[in-house]
PDB file of N, CA and C in Angstrom:
ATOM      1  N   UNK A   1      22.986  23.398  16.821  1.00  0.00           N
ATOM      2  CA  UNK A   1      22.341  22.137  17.118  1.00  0.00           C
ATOM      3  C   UNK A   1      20.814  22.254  17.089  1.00  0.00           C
ATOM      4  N   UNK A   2      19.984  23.025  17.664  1.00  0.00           N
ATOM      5  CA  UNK A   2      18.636  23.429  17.549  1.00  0.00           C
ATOM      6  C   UNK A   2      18.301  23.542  16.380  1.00  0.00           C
ATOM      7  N   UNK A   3      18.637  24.440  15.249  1.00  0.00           N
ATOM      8  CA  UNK A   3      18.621  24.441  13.978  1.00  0.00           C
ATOM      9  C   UNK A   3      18.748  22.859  13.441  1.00  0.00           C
ATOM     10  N   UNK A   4      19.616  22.160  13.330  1.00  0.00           N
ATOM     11  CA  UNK A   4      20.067  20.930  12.952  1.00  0.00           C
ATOM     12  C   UNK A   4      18.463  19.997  13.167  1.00  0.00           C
ATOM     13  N   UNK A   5      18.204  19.941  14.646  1.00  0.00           N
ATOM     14  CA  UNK A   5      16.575  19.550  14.969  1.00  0.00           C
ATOM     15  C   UNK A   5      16.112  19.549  14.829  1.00  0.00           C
ATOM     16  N   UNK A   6      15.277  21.229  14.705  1.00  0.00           N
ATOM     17  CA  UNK A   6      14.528  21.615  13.907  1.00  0.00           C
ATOM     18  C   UNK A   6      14.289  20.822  12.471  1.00  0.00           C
ATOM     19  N   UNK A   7      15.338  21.007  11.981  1.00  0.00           N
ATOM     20  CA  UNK A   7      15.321  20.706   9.877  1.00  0.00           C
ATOM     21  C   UNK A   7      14.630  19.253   9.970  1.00  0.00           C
ATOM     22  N   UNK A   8      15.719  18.817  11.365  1.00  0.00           N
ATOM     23  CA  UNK A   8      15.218  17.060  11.083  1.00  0.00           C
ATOM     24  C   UNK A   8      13.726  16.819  11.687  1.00  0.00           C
ATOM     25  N   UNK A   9      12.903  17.545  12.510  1.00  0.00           N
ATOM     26  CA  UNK A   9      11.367  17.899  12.840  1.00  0.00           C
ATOM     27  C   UNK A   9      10.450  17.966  11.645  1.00  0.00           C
ATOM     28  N   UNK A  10      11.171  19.243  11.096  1.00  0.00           N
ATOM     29  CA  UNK A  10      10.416  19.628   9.518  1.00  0.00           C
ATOM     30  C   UNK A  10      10.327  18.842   8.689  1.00  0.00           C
ATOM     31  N   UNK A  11      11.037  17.707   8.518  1.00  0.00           N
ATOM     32  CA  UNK A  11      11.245  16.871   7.546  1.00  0.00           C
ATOM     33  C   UNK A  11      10.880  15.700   7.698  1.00  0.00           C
ATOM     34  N   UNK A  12      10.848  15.835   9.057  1.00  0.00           N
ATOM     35  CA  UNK A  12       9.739  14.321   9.531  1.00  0.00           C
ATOM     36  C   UNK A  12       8.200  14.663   9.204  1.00  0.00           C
ATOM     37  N   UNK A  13       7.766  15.992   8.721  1.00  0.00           N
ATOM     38  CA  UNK A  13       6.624  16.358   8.609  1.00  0.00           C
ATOM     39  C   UNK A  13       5.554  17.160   9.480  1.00  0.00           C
ATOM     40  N   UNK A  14       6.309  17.570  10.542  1.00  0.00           N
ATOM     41  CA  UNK A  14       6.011  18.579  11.307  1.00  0.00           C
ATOM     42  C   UNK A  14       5.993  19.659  11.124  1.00  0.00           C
ATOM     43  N   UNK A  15       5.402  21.159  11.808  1.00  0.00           N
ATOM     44  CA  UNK A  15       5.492  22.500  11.181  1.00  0.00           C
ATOM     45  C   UNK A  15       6.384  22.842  12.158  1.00  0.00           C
ATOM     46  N   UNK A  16       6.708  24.303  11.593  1.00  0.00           N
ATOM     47  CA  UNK A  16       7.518  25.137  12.327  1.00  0.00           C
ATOM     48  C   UNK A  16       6.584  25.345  13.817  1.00  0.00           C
ATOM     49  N   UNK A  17       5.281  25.921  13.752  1.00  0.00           N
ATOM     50  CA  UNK A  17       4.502  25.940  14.874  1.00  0.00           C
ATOM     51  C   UNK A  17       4.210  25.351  15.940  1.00  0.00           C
ATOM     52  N   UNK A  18       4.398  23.590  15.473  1.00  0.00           N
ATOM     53  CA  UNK A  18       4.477  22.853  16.386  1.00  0.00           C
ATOM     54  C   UNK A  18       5.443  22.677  16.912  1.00  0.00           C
ATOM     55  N   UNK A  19       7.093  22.973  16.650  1.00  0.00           N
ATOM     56  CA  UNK A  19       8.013  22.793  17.352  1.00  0.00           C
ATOM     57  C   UNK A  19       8.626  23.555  18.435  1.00  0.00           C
ATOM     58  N   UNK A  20       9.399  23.441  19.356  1.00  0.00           N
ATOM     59  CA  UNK A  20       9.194  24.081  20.437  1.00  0.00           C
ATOM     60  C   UNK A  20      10.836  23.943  20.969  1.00  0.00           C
ATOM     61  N   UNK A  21      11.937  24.183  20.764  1.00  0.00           N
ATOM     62  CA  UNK A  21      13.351  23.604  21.360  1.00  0.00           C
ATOM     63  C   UNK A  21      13.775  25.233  21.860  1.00  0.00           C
ATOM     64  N   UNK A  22      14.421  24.418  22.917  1.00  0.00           N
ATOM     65  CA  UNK A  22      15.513  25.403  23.731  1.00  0.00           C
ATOM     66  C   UNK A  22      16.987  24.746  23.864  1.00  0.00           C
ATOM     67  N   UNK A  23      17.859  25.405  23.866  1.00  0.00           N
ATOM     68  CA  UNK A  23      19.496  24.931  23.949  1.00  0.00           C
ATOM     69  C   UNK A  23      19.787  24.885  25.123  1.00  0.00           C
ATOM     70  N   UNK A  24      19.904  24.261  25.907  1.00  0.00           N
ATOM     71  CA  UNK A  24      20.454  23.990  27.740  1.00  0.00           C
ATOM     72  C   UNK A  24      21.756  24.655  26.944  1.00  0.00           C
ATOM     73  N   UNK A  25      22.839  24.764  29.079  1.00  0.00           N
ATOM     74  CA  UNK A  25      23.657  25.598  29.027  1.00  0.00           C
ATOM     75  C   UNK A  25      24.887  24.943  28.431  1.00  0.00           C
ATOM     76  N   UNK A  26      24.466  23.690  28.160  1.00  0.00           N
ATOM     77  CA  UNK A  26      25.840  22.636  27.481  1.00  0.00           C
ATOM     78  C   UNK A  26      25.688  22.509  26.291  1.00  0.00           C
ATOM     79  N   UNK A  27      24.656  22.965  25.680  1.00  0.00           N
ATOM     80  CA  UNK A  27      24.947  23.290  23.645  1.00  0.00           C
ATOM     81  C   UNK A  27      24.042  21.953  23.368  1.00  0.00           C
ATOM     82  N   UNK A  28      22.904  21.243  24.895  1.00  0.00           N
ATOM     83  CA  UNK A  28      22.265  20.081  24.372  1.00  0.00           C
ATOM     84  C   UNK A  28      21.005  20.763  23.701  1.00  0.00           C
ATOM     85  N   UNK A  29      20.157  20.092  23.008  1.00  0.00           N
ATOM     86  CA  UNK A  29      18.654  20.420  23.320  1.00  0.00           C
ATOM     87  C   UNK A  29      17.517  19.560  23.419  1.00  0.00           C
ATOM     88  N   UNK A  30      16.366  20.453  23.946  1.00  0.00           N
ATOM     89  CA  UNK A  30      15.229  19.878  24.407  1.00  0.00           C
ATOM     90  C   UNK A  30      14.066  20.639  24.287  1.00  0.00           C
ATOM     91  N   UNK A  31      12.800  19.813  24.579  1.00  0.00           N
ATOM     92  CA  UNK A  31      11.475  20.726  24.278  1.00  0.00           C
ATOM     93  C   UNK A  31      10.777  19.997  23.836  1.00  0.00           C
ATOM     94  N   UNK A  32       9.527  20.293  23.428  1.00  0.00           N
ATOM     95  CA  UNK A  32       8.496  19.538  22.599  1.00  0.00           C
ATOM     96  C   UNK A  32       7.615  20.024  21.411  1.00  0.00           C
ATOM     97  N   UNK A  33       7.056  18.596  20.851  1.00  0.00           N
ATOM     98  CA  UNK A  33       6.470  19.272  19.654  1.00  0.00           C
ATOM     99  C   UNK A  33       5.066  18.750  20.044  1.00  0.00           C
ATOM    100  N   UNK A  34       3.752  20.077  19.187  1.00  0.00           N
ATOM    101  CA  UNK A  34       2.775  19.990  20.037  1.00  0.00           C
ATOM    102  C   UNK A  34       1.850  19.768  18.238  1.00  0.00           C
ATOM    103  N   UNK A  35       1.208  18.450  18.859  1.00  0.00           N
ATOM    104  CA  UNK A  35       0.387  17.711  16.874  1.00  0.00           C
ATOM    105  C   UNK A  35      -0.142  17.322  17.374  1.00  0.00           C
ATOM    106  N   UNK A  36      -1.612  17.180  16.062  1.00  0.00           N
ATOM    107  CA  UNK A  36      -2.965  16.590  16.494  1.00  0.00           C
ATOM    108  C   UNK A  36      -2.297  15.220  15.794  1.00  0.00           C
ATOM    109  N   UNK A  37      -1.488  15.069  15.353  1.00  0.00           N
ATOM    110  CA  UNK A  37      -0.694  13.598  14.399  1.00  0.00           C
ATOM    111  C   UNK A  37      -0.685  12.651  16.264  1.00  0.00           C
ATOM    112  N   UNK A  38      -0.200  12.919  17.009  1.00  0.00           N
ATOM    113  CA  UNK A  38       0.012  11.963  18.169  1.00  0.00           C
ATOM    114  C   UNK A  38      -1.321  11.661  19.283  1.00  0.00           C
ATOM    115  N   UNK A  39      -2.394  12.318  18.451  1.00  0.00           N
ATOM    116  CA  UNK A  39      -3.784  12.237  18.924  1.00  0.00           C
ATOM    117  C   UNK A  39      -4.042  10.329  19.055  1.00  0.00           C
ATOM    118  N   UNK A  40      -4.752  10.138  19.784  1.00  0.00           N
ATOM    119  CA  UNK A  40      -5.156   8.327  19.756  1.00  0.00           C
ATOM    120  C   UNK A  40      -3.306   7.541  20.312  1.00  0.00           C
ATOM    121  N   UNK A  41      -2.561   8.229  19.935  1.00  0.00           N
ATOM    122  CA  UNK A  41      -1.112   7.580  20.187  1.00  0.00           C
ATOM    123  C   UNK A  41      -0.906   7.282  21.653  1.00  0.00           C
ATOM    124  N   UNK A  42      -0.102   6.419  22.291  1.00  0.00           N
ATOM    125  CA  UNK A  42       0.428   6.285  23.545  1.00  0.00           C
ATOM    126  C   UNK A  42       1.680   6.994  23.865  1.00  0.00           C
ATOM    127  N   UNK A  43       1.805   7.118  24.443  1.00  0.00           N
ATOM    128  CA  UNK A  43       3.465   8.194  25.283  1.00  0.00           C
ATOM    129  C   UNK A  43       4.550   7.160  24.534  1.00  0.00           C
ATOM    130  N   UNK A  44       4.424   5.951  24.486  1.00  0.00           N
ATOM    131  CA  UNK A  44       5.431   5.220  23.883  1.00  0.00           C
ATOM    132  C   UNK A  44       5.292   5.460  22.646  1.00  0.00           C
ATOM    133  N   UNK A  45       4.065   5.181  21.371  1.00  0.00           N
ATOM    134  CA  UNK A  45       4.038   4.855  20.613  1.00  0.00           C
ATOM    135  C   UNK A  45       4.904   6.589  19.671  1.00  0.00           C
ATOM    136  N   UNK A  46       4.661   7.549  20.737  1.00  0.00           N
ATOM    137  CA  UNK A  46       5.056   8.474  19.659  1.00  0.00           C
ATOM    138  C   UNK A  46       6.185   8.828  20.155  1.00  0.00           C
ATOM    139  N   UNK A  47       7.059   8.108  21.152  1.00  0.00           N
ATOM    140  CA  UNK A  47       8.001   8.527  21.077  1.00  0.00           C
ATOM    141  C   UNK A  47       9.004   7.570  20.104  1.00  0.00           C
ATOM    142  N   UNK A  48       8.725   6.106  19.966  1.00  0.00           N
ATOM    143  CA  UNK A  48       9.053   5.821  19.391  1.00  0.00           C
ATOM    144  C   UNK A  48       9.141   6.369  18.231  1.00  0.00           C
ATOM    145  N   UNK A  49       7.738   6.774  17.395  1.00  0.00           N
ATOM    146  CA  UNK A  49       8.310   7.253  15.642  1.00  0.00           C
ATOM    147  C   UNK A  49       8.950   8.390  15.817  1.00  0.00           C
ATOM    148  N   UNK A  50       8.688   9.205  17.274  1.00  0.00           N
ATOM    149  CA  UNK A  50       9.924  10.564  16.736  1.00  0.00           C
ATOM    150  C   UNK A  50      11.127  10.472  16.835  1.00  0.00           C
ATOM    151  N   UNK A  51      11.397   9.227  17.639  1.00  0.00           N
ATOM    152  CA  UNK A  51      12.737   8.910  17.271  1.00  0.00           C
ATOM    153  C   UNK A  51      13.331   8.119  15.988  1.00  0.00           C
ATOM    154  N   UNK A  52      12.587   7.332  15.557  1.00  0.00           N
ATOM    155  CA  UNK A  52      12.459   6.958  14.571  1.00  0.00           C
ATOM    156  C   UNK A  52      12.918   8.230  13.566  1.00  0.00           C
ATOM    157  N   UNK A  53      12.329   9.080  13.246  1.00  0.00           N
ATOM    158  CA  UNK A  53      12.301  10.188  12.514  1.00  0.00           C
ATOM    159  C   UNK A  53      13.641  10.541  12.610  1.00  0.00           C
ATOM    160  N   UNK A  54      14.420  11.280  14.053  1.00  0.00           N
ATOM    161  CA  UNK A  54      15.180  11.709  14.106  1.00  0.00           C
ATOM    162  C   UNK A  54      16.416  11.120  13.798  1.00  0.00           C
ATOM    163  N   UNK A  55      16.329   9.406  13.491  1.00  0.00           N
ATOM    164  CA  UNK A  55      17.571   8.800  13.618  1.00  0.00           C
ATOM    165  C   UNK A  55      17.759   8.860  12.032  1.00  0.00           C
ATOM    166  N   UNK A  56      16.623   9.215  11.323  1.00  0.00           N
ATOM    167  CA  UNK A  56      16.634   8.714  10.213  1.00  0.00           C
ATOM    168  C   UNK A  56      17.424   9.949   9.495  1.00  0.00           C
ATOM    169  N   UNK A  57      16.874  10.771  10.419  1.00  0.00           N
ATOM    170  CA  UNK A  57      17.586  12.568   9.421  1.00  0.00           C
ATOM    171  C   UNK A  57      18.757  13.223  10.370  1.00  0.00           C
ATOM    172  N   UNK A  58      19.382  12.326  11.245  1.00  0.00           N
ATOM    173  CA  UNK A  58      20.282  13.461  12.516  1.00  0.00           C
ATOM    174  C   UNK A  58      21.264  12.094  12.774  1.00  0.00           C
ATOM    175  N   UNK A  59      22.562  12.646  12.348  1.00  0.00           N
ATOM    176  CA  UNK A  59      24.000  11.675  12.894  1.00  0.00           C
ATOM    177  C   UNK A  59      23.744  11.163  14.398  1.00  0.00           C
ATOM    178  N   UNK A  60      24.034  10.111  14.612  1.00  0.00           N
ATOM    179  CA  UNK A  60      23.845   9.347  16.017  1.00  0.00           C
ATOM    180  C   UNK A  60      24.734  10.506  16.602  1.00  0.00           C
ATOM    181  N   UNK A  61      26.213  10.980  16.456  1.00  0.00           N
ATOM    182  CA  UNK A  61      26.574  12.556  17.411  1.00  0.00           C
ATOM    183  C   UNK A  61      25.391  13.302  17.912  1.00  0.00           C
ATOM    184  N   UNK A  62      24.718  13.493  17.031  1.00  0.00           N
ATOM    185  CA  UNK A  62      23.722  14.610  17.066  1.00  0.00           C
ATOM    186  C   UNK A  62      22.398  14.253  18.397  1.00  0.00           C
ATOM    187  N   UNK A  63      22.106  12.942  17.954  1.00  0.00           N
ATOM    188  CA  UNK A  63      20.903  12.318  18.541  1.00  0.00           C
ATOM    189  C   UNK A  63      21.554  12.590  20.039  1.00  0.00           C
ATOM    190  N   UNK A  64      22.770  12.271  20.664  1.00  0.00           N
ATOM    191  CA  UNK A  64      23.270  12.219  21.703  1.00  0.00           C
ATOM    192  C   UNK A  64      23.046  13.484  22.557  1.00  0.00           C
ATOM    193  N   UNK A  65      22.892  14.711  21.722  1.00  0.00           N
ATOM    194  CA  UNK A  65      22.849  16.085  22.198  1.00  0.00           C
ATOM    195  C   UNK A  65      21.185  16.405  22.519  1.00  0.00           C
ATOM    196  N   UNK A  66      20.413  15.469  22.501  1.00  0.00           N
ATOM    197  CA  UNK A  66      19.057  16.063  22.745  1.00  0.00           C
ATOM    198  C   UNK A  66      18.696  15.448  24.241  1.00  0.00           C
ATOM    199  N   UNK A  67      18.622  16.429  24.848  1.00  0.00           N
ATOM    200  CA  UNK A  67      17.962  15.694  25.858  1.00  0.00           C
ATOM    201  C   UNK A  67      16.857  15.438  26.191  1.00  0.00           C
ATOM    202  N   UNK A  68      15.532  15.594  25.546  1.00  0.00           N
ATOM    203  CA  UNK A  68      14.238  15.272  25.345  1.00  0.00           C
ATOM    204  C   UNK A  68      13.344  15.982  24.441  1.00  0.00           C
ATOM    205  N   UNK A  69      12.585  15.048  24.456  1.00  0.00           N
ATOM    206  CA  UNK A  69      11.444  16.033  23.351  1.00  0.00           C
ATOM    207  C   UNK A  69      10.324  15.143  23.882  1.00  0.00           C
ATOM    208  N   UNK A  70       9.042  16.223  24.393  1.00  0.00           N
ATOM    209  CA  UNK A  70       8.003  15.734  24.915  1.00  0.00           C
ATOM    210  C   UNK A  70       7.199  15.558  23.177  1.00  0.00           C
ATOM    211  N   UNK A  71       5.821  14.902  23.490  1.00  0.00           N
ATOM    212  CA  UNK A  71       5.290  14.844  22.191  1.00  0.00           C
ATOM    213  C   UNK A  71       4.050  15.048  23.343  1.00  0.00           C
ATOM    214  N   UNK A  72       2.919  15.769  22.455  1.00  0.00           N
ATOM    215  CA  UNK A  72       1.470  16.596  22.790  1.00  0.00           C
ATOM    216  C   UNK A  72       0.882  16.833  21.994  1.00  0.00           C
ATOM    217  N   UNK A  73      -0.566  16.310  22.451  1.00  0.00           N
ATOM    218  CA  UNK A  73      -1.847  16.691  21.715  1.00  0.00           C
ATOM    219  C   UNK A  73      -1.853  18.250  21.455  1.00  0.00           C
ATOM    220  N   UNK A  74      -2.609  19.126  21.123  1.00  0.00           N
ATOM    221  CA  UNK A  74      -3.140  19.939  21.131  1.00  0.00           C
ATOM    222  C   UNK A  74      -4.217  20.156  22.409  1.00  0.00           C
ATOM    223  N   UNK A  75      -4.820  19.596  22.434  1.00  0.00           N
ATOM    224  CA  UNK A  75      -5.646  19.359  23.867  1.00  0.00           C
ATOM    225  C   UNK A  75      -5.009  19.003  24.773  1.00  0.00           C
ATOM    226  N   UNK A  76      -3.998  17.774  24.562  1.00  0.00           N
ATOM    227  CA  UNK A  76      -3.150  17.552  26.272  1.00  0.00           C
ATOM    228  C   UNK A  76      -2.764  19.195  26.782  1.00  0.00           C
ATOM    229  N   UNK A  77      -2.229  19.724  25.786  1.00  0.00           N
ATOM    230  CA  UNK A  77      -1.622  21.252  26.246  1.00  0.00           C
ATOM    231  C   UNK A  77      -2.898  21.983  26.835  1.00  0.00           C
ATOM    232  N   UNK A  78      -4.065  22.240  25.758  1.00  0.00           N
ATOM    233  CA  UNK A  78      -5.027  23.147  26.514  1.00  0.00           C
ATOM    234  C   UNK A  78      -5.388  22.546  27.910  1.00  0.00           C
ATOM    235  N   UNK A  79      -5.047  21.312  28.292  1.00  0.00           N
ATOM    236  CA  UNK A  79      -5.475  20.677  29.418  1.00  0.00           C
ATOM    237  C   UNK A  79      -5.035  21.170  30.570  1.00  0.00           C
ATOM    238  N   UNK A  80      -3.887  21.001  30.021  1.00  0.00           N
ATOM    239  CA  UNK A  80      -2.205  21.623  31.414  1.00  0.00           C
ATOM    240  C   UNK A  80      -2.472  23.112  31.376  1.00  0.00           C
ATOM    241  N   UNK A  81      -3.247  23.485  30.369  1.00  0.00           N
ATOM    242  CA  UNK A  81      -3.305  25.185  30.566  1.00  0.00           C
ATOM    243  C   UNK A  81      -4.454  25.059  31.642  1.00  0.00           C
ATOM    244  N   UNK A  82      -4.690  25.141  30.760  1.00  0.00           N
ATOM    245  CA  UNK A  82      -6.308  24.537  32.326  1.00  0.00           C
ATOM    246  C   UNK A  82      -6.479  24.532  33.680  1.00  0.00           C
ATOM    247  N   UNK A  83      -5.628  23.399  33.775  1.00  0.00           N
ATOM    248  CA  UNK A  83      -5.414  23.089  34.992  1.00  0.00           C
ATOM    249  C   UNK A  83      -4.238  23.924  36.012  1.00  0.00           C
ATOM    250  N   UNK A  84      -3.584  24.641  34.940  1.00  0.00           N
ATOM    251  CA  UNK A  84      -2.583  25.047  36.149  1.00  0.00           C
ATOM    252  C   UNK A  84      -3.070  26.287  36.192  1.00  0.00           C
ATOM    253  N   UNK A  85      -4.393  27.153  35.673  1.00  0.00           N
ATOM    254  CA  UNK A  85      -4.927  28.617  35.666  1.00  0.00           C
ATOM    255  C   UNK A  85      -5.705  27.911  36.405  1.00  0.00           C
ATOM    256  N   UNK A  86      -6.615  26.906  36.746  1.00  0.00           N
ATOM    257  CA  UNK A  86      -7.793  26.881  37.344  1.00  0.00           C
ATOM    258  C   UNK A  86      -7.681  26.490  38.747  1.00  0.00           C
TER     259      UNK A  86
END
């Protein structure tokens, strides 16, 4: 299933680098992908196209098995690094 995600990530135009999934203990997955693409975007606006994305390349079965995917700047992250070292 992670694999399956992945492909459909990559193909939405994302890199391998930016993606980020782990398999919970029920075979779901989750995680986030970290792009300067969701820069200026709202928490809604990009979750909408990544779902968008995913419905477009992943069987509605499939979609059912994810249990989240955060979306992040590049900076939101250095931020949270930041802040939780400082």
């Amino acid at each position: 299933m992670e694999k399956e995600v992945t492909r459909a990530l990559l193909a939405a135009g994302f890199t391998a680098d930016q993606i980020h999934l782990e398999v919970t203990q029920s075979g779901s997955v989750g995680g986030f992908v970290i792009s300067p693409r969701f820069v200026g975007q709202s928490q809604v606006d990009r979750q909408e196209k990544l779902w968008e994305e995913l419905r477009r390349h992943l069987a509605t079965d499939r979609l059912h098995r994810i249990v989240s995917i955060l979306t992040m700047t590049p900076d939101e992250v250095d931020d949270d690094v930041r802040a939780a070292s400082g």
